[in-house]
Structures are given as structure tokens and as C-alpha cells.
PDB file of N, CA and C in Angstrom:
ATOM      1  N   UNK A   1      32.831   8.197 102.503  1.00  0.00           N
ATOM      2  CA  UNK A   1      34.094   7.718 101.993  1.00  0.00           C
ATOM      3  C   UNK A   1      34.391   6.315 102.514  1.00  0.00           C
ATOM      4  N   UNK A   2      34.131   6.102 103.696  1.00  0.00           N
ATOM      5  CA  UNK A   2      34.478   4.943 104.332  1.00  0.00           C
ATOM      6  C   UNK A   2      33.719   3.984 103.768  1.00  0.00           C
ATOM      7  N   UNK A   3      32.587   4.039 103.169  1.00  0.00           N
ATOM      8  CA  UNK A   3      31.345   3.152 102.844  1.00  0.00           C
ATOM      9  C   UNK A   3      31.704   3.088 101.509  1.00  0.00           C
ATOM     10  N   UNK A   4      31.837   4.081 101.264  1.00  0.00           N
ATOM     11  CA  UNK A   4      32.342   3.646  99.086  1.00  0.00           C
ATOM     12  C   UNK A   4      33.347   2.666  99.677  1.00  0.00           C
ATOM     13  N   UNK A   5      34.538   2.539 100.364  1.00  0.00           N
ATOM     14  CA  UNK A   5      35.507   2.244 100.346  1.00  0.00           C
ATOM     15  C   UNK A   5      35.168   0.476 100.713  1.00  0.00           C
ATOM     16  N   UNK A   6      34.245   0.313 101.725  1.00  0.00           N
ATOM     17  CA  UNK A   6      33.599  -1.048 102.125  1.00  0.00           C
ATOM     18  C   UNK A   6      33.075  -1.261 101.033  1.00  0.00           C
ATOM     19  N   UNK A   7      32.162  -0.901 100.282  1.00  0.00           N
ATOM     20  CA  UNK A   7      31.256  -1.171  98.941  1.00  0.00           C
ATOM     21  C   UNK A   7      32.168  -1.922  98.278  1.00  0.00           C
ATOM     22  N   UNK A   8      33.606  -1.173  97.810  1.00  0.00           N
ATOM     23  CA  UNK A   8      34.161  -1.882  96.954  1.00  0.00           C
ATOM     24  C   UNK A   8      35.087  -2.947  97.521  1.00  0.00           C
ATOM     25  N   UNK A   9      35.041  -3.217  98.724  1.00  0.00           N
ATOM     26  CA  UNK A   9      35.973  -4.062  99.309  1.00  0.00           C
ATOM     27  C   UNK A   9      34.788  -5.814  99.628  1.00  0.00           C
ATOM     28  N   UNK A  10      33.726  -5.115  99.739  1.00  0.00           N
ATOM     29  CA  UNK A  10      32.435  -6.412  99.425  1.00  0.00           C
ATOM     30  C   UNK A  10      32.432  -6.471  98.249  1.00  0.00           C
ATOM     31  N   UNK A  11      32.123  -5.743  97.234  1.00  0.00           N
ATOM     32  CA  UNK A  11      32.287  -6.091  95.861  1.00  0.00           C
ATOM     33  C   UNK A  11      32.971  -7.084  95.272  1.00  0.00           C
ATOM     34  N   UNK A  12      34.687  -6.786  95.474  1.00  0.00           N
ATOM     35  CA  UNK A  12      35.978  -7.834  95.583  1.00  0.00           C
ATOM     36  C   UNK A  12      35.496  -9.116  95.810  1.00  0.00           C
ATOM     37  N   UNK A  13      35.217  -8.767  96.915  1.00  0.00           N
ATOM     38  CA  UNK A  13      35.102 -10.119  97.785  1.00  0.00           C
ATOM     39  C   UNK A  13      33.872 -11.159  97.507  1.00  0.00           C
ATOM     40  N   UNK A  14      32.663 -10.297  96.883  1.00  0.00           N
ATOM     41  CA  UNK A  14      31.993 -11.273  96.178  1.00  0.00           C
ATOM     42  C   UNK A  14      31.987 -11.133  95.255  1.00  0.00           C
ATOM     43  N   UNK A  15      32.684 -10.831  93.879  1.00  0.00           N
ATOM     44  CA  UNK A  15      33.159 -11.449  93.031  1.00  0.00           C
ATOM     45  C   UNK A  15      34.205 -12.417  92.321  1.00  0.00           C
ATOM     46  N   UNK A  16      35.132 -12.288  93.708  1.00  0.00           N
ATOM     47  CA  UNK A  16      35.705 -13.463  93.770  1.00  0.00           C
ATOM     48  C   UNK A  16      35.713 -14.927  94.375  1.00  0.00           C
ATOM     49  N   UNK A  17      34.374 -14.593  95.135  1.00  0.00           N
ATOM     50  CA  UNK A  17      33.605 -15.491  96.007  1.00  0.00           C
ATOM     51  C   UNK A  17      33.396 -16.557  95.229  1.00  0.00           C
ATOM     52  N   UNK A  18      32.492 -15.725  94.018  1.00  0.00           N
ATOM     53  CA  UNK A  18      30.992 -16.197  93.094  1.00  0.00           C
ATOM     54  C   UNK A  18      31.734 -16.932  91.978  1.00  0.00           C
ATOM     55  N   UNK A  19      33.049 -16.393  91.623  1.00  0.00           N
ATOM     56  CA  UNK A  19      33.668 -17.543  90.489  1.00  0.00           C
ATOM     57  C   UNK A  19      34.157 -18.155  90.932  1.00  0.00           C
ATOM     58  N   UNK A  20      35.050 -18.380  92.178  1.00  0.00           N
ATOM     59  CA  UNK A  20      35.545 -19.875  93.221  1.00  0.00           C
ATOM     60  C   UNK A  20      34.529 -20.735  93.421  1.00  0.00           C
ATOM     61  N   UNK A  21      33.392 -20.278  93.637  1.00  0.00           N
ATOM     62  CA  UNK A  21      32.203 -21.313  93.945  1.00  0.00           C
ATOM     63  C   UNK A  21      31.677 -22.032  92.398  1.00  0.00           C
ATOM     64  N   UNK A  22      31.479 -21.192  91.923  1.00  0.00           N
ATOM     65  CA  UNK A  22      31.012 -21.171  89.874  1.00  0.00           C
ATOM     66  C   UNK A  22      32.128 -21.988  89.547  1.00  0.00           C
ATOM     67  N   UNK A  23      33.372 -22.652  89.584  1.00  0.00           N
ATOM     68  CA  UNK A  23      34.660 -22.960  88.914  1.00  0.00           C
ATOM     69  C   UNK A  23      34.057 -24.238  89.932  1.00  0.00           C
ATOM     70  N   UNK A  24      33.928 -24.896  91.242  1.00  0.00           N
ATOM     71  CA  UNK A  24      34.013 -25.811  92.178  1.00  0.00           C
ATOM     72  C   UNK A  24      32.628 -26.210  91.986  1.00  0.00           C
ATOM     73  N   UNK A  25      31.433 -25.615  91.754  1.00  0.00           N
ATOM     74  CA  UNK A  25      30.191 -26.047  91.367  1.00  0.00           C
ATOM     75  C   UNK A  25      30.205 -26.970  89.973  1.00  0.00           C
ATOM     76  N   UNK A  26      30.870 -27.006  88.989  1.00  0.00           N
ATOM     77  CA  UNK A  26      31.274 -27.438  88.015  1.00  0.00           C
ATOM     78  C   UNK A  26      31.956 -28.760  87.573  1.00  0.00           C
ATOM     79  N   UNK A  27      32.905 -28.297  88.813  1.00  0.00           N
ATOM     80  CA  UNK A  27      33.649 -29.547  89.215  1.00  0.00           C
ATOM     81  C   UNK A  27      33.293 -30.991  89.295  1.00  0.00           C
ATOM     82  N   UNK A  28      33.959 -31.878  88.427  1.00  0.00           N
ATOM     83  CA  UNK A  28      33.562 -33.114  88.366  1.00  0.00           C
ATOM     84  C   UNK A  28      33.497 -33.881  89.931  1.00  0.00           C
ATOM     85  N   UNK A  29      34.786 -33.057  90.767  1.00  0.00           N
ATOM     86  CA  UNK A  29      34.453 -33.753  92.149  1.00  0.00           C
ATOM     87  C   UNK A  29      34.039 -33.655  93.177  1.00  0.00           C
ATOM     88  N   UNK A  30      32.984 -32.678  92.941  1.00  0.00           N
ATOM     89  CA  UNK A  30      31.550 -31.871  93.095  1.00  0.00           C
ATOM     90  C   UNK A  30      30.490 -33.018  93.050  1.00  0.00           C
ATOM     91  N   UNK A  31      30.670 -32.804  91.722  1.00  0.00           N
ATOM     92  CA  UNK A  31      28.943 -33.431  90.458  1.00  0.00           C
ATOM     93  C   UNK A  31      29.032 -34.928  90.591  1.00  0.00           C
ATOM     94  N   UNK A  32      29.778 -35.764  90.929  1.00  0.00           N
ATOM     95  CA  UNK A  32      29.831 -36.907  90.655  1.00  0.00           C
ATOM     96  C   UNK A  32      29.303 -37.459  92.105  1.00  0.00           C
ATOM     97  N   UNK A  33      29.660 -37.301  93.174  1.00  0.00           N
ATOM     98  CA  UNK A  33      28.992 -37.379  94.451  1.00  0.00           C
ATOM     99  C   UNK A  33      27.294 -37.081  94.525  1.00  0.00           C
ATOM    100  N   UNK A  34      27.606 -35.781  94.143  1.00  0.00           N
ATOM    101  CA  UNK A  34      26.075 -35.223  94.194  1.00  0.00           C
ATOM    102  C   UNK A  34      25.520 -35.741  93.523  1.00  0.00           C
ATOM    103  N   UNK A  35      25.759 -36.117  92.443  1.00  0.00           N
ATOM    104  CA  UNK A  35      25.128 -37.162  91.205  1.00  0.00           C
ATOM    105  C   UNK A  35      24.131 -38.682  91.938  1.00  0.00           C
ATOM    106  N   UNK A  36      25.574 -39.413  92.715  1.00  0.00           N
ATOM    107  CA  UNK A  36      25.375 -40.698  93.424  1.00  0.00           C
ATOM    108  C   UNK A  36      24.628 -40.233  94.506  1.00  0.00           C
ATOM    109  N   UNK A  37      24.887 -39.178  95.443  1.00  0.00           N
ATOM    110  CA  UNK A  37      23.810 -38.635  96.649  1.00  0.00           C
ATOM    111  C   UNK A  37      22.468 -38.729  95.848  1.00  0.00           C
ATOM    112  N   UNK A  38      22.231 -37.876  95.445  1.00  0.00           N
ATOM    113  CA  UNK A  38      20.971 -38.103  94.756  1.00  0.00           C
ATOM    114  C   UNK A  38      20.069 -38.855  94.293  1.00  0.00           C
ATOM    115  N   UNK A  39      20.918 -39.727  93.494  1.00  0.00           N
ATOM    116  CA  UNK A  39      20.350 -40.818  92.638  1.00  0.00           C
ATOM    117  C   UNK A  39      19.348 -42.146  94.053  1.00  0.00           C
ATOM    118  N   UNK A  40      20.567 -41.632  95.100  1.00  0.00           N
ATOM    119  CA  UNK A  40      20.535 -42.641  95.888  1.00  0.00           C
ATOM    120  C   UNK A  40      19.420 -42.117  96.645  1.00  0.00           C
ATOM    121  N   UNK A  41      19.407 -40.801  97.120  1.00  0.00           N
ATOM    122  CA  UNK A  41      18.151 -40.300  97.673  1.00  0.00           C
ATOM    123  C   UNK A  41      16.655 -40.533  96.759  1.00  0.00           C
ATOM    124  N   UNK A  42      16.642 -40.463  96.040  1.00  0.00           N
ATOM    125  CA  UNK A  42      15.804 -40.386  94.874  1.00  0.00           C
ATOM    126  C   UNK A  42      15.013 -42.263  95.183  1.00  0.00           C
ATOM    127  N   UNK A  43      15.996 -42.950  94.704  1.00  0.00           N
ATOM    128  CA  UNK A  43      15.603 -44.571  95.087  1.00  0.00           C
ATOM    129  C   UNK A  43      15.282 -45.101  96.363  1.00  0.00           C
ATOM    130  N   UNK A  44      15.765 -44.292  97.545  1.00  0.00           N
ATOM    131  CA  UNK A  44      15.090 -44.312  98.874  1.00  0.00           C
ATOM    132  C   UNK A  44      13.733 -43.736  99.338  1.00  0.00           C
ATOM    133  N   UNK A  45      13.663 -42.478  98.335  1.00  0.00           N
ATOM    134  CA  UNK A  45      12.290 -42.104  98.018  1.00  0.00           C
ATOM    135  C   UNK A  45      11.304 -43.066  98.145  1.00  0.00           C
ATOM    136  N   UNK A  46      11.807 -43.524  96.680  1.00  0.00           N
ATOM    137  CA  UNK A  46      10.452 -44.327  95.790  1.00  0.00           C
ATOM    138  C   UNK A  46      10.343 -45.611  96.286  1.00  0.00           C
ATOM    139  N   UNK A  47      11.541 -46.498  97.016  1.00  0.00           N
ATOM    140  CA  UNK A  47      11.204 -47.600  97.728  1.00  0.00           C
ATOM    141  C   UNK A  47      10.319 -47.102  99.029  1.00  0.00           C
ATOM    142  N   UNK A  48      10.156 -46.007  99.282  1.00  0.00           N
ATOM    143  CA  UNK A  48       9.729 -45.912 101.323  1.00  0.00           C
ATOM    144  C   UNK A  48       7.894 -45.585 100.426  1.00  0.00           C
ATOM    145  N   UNK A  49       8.110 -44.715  99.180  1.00  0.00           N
ATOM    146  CA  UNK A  49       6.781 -44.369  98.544  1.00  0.00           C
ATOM    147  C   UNK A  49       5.753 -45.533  98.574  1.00  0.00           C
ATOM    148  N   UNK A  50       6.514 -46.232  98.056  1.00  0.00           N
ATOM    149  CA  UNK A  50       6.020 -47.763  98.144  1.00  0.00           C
ATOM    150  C   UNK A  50       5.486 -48.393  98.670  1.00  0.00           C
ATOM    151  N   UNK A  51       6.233 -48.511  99.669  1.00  0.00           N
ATOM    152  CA  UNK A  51       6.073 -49.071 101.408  1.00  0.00           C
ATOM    153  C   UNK A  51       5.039 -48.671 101.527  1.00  0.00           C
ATOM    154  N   UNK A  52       5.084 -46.984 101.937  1.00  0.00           N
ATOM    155  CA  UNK A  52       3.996 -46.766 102.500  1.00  0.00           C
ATOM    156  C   UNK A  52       2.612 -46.555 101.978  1.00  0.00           C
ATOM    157  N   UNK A  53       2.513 -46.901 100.253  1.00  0.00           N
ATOM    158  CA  UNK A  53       1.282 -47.431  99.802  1.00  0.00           C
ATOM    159  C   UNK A  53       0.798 -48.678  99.932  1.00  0.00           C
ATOM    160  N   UNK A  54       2.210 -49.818 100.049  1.00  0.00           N
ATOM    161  CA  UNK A  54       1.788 -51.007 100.035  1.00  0.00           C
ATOM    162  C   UNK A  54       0.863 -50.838 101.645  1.00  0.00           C
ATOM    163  N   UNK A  55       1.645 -50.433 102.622  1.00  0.00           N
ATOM    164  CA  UNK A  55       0.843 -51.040 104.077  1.00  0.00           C
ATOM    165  C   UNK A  55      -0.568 -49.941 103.995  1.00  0.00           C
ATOM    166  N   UNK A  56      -0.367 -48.700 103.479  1.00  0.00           N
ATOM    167  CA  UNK A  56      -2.435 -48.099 103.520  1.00  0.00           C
ATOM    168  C   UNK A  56      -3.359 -48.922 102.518  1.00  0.00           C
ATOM    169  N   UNK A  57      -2.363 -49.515 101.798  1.00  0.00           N
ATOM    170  CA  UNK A  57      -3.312 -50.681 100.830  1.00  0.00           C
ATOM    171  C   UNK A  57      -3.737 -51.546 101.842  1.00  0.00           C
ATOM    172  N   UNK A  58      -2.675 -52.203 102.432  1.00  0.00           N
ATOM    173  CA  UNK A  58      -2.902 -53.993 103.308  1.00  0.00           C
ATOM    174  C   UNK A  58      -4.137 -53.164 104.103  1.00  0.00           C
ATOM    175  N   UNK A  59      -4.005 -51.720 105.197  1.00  0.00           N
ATOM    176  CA  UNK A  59      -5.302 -51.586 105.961  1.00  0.00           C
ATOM    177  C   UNK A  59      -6.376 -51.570 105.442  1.00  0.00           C
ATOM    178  N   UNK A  60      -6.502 -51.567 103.392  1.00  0.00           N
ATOM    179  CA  UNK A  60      -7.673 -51.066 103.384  1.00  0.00           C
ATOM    180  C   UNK A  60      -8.351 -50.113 103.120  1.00  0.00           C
ATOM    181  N   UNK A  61      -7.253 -49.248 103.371  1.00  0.00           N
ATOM    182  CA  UNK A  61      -7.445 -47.025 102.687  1.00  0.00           C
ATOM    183  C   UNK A  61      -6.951 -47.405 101.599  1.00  0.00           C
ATOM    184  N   UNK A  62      -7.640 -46.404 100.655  1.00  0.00           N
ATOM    185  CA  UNK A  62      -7.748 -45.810  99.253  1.00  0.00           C
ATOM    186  C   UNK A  62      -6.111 -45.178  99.329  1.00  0.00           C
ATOM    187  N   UNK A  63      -4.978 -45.617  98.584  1.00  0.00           N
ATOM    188  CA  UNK A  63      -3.844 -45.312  98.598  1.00  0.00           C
ATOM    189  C   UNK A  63      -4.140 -43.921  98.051  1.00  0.00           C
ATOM    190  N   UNK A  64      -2.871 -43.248  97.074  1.00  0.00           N
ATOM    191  CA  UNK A  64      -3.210 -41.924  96.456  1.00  0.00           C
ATOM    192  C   UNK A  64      -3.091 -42.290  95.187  1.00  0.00           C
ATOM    193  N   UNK A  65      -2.446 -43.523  94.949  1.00  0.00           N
ATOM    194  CA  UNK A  65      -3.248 -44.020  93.134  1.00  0.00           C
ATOM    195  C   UNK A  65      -4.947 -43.928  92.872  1.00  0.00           C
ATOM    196  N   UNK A  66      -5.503 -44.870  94.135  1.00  0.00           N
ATOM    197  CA  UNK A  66      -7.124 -44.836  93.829  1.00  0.00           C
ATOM    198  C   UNK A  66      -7.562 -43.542  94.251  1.00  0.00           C
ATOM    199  N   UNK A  67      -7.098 -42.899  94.732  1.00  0.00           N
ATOM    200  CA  UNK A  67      -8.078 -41.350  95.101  1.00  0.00           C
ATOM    201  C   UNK A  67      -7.403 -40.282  93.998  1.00  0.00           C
ATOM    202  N   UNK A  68      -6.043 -40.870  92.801  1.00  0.00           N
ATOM    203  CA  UNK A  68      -6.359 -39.944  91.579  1.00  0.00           C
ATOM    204  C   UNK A  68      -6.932 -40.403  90.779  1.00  0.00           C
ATOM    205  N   UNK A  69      -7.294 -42.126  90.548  1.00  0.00           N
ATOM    206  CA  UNK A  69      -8.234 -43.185  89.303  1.00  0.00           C
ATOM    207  C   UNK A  69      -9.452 -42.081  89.920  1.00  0.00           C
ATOM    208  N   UNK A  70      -9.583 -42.427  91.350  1.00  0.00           N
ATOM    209  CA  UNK A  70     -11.495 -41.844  91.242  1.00  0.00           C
ATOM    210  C   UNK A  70     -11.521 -40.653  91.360  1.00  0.00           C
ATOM    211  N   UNK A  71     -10.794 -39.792  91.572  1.00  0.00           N
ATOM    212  CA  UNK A  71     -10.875 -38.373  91.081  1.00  0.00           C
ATOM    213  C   UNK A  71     -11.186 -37.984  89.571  1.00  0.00           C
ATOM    214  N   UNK A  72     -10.170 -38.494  88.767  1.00  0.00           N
ATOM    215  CA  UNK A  72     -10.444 -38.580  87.074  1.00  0.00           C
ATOM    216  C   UNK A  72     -11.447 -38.660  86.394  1.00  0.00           C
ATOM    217  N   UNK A  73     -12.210 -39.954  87.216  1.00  0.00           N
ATOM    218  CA  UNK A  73     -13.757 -40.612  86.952  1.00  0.00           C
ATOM    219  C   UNK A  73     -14.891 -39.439  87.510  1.00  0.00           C
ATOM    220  N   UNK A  74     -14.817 -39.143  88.691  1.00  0.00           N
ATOM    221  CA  UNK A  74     -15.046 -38.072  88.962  1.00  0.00           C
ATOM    222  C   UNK A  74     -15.044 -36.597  88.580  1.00  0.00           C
ATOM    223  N   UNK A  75     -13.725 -36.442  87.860  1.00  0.00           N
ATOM    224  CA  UNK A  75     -13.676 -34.738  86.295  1.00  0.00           C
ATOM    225  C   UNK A  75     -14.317 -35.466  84.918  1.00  0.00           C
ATOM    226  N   UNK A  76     -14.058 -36.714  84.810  1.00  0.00           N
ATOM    227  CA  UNK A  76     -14.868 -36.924  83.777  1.00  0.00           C
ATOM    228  C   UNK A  76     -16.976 -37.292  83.897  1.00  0.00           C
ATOM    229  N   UNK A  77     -17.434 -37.692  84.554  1.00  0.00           N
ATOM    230  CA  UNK A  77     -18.694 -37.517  85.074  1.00  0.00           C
ATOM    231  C   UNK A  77     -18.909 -35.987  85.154  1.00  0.00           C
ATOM    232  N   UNK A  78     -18.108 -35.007  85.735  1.00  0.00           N
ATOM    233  CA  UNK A  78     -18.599 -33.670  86.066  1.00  0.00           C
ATOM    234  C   UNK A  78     -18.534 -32.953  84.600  1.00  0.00           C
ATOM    235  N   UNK A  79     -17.762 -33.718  83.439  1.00  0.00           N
ATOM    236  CA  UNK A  79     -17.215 -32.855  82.209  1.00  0.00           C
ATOM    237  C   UNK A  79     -18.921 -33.598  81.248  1.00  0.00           C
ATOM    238  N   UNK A  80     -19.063 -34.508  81.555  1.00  0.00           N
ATOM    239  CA  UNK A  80     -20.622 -35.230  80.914  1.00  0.00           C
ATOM    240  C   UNK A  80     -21.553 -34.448  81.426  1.00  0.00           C
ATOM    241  N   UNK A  81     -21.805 -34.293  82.906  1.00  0.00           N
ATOM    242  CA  UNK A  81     -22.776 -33.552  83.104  1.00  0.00           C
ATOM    243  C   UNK A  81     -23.387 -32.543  82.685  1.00  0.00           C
ATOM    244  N   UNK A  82     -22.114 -31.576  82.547  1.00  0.00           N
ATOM    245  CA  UNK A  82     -22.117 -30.194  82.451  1.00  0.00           C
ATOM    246  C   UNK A  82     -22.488 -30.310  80.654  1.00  0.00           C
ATOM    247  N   UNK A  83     -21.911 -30.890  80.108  1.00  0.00           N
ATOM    248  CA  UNK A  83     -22.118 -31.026  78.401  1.00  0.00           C
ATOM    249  C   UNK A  83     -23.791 -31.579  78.539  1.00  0.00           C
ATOM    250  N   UNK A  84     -24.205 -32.130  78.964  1.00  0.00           N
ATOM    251  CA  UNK A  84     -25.702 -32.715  79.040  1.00  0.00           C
ATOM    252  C   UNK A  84     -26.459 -31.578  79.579  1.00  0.00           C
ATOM    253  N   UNK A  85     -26.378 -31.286  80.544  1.00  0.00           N
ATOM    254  CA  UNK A  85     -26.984 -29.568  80.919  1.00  0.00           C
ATOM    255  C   UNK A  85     -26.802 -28.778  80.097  1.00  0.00           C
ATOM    256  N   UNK A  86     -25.390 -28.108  79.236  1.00  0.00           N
ATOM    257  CA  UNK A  86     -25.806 -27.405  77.939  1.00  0.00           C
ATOM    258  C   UNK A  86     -26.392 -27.590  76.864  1.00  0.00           C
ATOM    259  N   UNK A  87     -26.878 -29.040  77.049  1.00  0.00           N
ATOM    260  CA  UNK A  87     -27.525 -29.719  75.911  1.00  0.00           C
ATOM    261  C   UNK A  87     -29.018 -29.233  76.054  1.00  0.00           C
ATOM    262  N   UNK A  88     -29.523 -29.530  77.043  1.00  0.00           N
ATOM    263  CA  UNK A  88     -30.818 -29.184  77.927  1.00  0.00           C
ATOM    264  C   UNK A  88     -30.642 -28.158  77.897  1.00  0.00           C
ATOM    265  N   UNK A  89     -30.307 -26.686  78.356  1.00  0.00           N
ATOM    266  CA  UNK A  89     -30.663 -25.854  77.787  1.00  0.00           C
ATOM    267  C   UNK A  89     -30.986 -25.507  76.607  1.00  0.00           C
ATOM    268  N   UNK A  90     -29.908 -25.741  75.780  1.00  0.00           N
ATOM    269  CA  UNK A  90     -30.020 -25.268  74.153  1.00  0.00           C
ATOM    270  C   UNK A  90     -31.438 -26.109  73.616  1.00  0.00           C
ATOM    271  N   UNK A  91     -31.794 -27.234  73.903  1.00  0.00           N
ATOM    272  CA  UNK A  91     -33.319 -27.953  73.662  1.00  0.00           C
ATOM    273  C   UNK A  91     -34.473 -26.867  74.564  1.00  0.00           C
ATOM    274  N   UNK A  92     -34.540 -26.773  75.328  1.00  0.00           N
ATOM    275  CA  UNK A  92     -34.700 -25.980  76.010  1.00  0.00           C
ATOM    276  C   UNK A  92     -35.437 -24.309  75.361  1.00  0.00           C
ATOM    277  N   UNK A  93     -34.408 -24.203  75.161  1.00  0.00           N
ATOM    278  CA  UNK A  93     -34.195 -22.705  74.256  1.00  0.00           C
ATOM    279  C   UNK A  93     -35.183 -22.293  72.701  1.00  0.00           C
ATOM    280  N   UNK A  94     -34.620 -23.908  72.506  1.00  0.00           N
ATOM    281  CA  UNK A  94     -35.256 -24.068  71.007  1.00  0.00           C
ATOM    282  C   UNK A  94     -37.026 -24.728  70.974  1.00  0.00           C
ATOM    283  N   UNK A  95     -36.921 -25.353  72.255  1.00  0.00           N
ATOM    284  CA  UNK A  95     -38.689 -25.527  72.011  1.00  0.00           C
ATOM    285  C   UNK A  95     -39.491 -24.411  72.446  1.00  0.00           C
ATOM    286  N   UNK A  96     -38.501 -22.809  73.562  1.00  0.00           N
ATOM    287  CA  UNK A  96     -39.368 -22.047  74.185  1.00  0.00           C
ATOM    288  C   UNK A  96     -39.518 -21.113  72.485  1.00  0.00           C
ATOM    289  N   UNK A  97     -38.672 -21.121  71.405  1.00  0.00           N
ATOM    290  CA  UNK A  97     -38.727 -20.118  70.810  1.00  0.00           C
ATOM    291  C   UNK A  97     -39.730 -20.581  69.637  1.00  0.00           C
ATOM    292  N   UNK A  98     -40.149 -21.957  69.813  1.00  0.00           N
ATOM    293  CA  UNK A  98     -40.742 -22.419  68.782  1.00  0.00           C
ATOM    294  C   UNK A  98     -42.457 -22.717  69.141  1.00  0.00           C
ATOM    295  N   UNK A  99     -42.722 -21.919  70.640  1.00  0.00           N
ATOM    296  CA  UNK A  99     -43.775 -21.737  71.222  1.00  0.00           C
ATOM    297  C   UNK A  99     -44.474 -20.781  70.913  1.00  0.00           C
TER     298      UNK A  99
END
């Protein structure tokens, strides 16, 4: 009895929790901050991203632009290969059956 009685007294309480928060989540004077937080986090990002490609460039390391260019070059060589090896087989195939 006591526990039904808590059940529904948490119940209450988070359902009136969940639409005070849902009604203030919404809120323009909420979203408009978080909007500018963001935006602003976001551009501090990509300037420090920067940075810290420009200076592994100046040492000399392969930033993570050139290690996805030569990765690419690298799935594409492995996508030739493999098509040239099924090629060679199927030649392969066709001169053992014509033996």
C-alpha cells in the first residue's frame, strides 16, 4: 500500500517534471543562447582543428587530410587489384577448360 501510494506520488512528480522541462526546453530563452553557445563552440572547434593541422603540417607529419587522400588511393589500388585477380582467374579457368 505504501509503495502503490509512492508509485503514484513519483508518477506526479515526473510528469509534471517532464512538461516543465518540455515547455522551458522550447523556450526561445533557452534556444537562443544554446544556439550562440554552440555556434560559438562549433567555430572554436574548427579554428583549434586547424591549428593543429597547420603546426603537424609545418613538422612535416602527414596531417589527417593526407592519411585520408592516401588511404583512398590505397581502397582504390586494392579495388584494381582484386578486379585484375578475378580477371586472372576467369583467363585462367578458361584456358584450363580449353586444355
Amino acid at each position: 500500500m505504501i509503495w502503490d501510494l509512492w508509485k503514484k506520488a513519483f508518477y506526479a512528480w515526473e510528469d509534471t517534471t517532464a512538461k516543465y522541462l518540455e515547455t522551458w526546453m522550447k523556450s526561445p530563452l533557452l534556444l537562443g543562447p544554446s544556439g550562440l553557445m554552440l555556434g560559438g563552440a562549433m567555430k572554436a572547434k574548427a579554428a583549434y582543428d586547424k591549428a593543429a593541422s597547420n603546426w603537424v603540417g609545418n613538422l612535416g607529419l602527414a596531417t589527417k587530410r593526407d592519411q585520408e587522400r592516401a588511404l583512398h588511393v590505397l581502397n582504390q589500388l586494392e579495388s584494381r587489384m582484386i578486379d585484375l585477380e578475378e580477371r586472372l582467374a576467369e583467363l585462367k579457368r578458361k584456358d584450363d577448360g580449353r586444355t
